[in-house]
C-alpha atoms as a PDB file:
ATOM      1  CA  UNK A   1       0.479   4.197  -7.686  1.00  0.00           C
ATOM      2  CA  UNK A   2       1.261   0.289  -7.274  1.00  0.00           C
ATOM      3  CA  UNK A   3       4.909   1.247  -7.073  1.00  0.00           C
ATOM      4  CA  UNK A   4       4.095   4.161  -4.515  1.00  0.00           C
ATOM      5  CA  UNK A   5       2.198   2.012  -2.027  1.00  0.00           C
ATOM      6  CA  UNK A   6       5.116  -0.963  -2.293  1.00  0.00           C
ATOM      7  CA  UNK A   7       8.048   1.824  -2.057  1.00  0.00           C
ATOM      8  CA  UNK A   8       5.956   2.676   1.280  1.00  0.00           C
ATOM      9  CA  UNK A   9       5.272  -0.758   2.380  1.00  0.00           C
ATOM     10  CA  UNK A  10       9.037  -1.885   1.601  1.00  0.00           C
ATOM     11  CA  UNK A  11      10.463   1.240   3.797  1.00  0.00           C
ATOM     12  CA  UNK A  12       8.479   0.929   6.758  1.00  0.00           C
ATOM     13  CA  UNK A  13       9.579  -3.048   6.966  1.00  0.00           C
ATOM     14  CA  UNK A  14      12.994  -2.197   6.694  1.00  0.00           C
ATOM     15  CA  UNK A  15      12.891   0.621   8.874  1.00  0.00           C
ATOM     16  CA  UNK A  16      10.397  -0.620  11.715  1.00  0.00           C
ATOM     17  CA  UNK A  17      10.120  -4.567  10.810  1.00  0.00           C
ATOM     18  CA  UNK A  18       5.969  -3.448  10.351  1.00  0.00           C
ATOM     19  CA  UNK A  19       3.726  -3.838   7.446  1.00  0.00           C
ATOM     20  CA  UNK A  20       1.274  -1.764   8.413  1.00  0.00           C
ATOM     21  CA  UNK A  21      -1.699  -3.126   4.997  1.00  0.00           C
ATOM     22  CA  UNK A  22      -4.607  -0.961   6.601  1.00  0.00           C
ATOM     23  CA  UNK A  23      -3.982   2.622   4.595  1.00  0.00           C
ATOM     24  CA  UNK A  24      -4.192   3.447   1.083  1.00  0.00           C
ATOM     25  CA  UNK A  25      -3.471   6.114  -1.708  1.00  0.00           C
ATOM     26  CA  UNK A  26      -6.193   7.843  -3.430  1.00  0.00           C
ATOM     27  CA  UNK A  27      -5.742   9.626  -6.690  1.00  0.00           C
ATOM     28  CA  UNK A  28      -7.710  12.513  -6.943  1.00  0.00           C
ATOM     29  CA  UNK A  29      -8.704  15.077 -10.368  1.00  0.00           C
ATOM     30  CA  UNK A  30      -8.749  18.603  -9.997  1.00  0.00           C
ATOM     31  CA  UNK A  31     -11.677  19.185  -8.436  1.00  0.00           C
ATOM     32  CA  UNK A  32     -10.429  17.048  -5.350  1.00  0.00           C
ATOM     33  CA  UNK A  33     -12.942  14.258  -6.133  1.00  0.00           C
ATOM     34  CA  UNK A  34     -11.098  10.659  -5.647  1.00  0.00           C
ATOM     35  CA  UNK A  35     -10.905   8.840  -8.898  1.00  0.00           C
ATOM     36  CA  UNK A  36      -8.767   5.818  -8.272  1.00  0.00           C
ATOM     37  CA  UNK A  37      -8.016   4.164  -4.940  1.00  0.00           C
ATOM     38  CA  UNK A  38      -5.665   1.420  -3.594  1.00  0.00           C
ATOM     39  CA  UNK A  39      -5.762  -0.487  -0.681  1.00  0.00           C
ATOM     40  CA  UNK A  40      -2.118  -1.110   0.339  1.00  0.00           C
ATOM     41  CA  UNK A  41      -3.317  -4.958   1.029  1.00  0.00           C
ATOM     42  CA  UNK A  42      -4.120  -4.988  -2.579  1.00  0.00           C
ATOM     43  CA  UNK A  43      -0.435  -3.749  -3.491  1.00  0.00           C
ATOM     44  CA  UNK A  44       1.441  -7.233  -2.280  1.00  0.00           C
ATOM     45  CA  UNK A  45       0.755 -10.911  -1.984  1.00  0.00           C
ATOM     46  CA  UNK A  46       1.279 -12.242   1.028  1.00  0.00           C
ATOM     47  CA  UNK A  47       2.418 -16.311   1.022  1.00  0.00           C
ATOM     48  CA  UNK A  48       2.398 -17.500   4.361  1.00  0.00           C
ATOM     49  CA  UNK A  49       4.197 -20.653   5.769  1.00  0.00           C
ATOM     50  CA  UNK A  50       2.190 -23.576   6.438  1.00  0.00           C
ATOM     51  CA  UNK A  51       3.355 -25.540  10.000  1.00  0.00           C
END
């Protein structure tokens, strides 16, 4: 799942120049119910440059 949500993270700032942290994947069982959840924002570290 942490690889999924960086794979999609990493192709839309190649492809667009956008990192777009306001989705997430869900995991879900059988019965549909979500089990597991992550925020994309949760899938990188951003380190911003201080002036």
């Amino acid at each position: 799942m942490l690889t999924g949500a960086r794979d999609v993270i990493s192709n839309d700032v190649k492809s667009a120049g956008v990192m777009d942290l306001r989705y997430r994947i869900d995991a879900e069982d059988r019965a549909g119910e979500i089990v597991h959840s992550l925020a994309f924002a949760d899938a990188v570290k951003i380190i911003h440059q201080r002036a």
